[in-house]
C-alpha atoms as a PDB file:
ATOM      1  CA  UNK A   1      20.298 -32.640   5.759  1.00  0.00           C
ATOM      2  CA  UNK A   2      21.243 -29.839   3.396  1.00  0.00           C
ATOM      3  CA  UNK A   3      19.184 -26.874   2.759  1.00  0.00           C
ATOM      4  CA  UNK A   4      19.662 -24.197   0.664  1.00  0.00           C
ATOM      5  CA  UNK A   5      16.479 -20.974   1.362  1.00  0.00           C
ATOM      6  CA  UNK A   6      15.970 -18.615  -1.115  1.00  0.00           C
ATOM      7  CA  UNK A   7      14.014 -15.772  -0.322  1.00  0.00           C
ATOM      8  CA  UNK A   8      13.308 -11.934  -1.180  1.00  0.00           C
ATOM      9  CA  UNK A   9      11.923 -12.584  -4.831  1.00  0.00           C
ATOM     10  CA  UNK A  10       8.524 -11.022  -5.474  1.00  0.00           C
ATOM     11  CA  UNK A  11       6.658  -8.387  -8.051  1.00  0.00           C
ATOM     12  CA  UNK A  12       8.852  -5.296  -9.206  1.00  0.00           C
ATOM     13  CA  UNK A  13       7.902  -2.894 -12.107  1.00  0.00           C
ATOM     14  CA  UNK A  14      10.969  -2.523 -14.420  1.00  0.00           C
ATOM     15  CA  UNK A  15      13.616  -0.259 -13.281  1.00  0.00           C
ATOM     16  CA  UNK A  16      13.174  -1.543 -10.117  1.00  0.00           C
ATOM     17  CA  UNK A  17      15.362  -3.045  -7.008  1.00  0.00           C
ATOM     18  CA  UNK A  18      15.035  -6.699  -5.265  1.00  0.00           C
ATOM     19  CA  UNK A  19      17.540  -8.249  -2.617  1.00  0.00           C
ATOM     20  CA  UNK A  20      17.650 -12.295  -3.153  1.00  0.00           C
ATOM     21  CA  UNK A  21      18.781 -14.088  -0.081  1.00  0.00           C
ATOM     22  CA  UNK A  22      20.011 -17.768   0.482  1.00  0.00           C
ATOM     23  CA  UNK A  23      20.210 -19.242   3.994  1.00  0.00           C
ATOM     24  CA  UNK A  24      22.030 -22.301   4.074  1.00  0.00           C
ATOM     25  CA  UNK A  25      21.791 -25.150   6.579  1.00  0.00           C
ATOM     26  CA  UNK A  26      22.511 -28.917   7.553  1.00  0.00           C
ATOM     27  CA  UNK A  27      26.759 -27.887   7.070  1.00  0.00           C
ATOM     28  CA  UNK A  28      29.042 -25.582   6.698  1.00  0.00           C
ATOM     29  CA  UNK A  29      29.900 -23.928   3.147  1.00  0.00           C
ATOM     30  CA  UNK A  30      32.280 -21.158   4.080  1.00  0.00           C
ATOM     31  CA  UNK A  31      34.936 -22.634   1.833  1.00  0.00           C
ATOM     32  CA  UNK A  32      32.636 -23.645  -1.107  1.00  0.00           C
ATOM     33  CA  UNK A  33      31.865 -21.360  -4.009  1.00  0.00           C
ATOM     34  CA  UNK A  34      28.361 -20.238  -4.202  1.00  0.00           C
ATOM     35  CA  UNK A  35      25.926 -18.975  -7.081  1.00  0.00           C
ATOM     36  CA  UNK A  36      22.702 -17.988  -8.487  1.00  0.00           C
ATOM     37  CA  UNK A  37      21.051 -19.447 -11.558  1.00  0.00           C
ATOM     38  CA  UNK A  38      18.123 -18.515 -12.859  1.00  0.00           C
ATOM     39  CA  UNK A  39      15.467 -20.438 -15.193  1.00  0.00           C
ATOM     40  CA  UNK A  40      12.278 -18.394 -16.856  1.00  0.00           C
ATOM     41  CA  UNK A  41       9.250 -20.637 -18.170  1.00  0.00           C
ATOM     42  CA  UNK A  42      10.126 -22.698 -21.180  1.00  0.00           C
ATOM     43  CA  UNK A  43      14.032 -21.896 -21.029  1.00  0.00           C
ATOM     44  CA  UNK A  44      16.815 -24.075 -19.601  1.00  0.00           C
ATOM     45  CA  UNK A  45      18.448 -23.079 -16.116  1.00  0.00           C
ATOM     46  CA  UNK A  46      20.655 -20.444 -16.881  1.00  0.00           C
ATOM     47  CA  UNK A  47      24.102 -19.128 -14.450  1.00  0.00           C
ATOM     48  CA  UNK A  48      23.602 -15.353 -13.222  1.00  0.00           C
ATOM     49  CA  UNK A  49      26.100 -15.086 -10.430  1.00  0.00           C
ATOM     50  CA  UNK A  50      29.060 -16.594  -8.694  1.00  0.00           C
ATOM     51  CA  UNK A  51      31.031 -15.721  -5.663  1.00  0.00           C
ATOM     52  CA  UNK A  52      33.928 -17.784  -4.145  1.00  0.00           C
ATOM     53  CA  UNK A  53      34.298 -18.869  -0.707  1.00  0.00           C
ATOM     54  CA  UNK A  54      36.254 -15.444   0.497  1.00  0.00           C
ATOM     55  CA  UNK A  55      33.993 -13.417  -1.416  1.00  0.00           C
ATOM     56  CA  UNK A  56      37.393 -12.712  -3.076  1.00  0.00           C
ATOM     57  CA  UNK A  57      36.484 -13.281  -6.886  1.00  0.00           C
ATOM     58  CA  UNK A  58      33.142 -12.981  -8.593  1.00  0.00           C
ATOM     59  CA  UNK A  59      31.260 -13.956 -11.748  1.00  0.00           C
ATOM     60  CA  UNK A  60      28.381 -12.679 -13.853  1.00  0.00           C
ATOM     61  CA  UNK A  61      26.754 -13.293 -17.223  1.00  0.00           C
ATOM     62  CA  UNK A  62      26.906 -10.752 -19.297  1.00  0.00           C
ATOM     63  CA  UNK A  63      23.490 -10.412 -19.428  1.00  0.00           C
ATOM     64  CA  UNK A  64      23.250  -8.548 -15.650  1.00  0.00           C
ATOM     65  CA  UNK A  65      26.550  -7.151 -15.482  1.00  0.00           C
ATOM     66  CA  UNK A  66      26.933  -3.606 -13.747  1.00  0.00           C
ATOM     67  CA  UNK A  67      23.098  -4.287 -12.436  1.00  0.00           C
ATOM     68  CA  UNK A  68      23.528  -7.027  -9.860  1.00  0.00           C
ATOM     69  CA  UNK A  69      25.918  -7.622  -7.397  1.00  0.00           C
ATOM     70  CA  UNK A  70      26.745 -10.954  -5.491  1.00  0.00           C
ATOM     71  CA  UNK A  71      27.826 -11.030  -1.720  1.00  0.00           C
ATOM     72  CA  UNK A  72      27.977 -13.358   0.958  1.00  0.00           C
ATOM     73  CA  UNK A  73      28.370 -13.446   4.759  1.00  0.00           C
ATOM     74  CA  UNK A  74      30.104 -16.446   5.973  1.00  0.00           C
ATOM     75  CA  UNK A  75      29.306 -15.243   9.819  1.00  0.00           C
ATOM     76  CA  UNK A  76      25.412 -15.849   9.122  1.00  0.00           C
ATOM     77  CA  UNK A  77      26.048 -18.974   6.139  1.00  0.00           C
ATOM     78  CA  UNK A  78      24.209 -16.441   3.858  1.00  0.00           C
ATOM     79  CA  UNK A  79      24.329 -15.529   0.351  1.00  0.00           C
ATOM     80  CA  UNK A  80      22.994 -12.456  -1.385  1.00  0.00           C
ATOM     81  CA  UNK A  81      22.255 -10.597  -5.029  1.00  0.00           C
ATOM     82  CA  UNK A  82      21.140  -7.513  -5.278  1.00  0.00           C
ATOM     83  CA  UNK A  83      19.451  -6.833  -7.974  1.00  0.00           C
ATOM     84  CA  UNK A  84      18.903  -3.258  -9.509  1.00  0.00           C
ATOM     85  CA  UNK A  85      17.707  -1.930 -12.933  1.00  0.00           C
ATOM     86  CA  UNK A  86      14.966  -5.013 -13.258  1.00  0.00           C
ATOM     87  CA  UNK A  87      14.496  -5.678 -16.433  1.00  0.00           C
ATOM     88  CA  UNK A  88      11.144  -8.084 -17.715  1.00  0.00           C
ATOM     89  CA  UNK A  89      13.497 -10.204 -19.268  1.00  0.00           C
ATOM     90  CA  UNK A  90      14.788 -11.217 -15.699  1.00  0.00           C
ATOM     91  CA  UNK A  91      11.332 -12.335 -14.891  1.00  0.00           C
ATOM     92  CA  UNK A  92      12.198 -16.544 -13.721  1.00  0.00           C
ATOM     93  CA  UNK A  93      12.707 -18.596 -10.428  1.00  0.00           C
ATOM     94  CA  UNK A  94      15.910 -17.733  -8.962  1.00  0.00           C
ATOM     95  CA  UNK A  95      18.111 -20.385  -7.625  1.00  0.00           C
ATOM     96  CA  UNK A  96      20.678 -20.777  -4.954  1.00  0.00           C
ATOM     97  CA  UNK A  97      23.809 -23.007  -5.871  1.00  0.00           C
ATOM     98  CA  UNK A  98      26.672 -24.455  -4.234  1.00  0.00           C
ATOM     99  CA  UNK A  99      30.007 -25.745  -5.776  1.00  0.00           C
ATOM    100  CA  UNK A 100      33.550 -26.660  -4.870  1.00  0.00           C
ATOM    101  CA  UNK A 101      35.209 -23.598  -6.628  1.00  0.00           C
ATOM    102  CA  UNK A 102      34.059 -20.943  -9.072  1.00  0.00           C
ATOM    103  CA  UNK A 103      34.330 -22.991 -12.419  1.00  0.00           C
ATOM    104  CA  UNK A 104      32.100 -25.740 -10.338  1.00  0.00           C
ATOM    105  CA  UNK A 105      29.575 -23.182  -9.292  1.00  0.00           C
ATOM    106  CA  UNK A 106      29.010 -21.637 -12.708  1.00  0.00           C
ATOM    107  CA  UNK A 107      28.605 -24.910 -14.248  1.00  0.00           C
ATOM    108  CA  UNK A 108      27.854 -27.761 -12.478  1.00  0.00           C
ATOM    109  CA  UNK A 109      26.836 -26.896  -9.096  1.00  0.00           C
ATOM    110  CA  UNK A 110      26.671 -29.825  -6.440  1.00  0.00           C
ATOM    111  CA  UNK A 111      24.018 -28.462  -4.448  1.00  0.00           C
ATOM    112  CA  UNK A 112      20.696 -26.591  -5.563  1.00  0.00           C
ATOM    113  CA  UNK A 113      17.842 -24.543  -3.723  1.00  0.00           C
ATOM    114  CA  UNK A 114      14.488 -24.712  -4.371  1.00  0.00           C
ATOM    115  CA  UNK A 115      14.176 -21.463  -5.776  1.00  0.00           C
ATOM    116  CA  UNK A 116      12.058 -18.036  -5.239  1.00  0.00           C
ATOM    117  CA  UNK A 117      10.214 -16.239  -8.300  1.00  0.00           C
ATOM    118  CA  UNK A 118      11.062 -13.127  -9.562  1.00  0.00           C
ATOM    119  CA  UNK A 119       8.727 -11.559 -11.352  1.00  0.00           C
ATOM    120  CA  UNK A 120       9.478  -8.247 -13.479  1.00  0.00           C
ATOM    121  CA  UNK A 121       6.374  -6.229 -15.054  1.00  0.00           C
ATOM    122  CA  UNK A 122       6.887  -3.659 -18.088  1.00  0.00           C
END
């Protein structure tokens, strides 16, 4: 069975720092995409950050540009964004995503986590 854990979300006053984490499980992704999306009360699901199966190419919104950064560790089937300069506006349940390339993974990812909640205060 596939699993996708997120982890590492919590309460951060604004300005702050949080590390996400996604531990995958059940098979092997180290030459799938992966990705973050992110989805805040009454809004649709929305993509934050993609990295491809090297770690070789990566993908943001514009909206967290030069504030997170994506990585992954194939060793330990891990996936990571660091998030810095919190903003209340990031405030929504974080998502870990899986896809057969980059333009999957940004779009429409095959596999999804359940999710950990960020939660930015002003």
């Amino acid at each position: 069975q596939v699993q996708l854990v997120e982890s590492g979300g919590g309460l951060v006053q604004a300005g702050g720092s949080l590390r996400l984490s996604c531990a995958t499980s059940g098979r092997t992704f180290i030459s799938y995409a992966m990705g973050w999306f992110r989805q805040a009360p009454g809004n649709e699901r929305e993509f934050v950050a993609a990295i491809a199966w090297d770690g070789g190419s990566t993908r943001y919104a514009d909206s967290v540009k030069g504030r997170f950064t994506i990585s992954r560790d194939n060793g330990k089937n891990s996936m990571y964004l660091q998030m810095n300069s919190l903003k209340p506006e990031d405030t929504a349940v974080y998502h870990c995503v899986v896809g057969t390339s980059l333009a999957v993974v940004t779009t429409e990812p095959g596999y999804w986590g359940q999710g950990t909640q960020v939660t930015v205060s002003s």
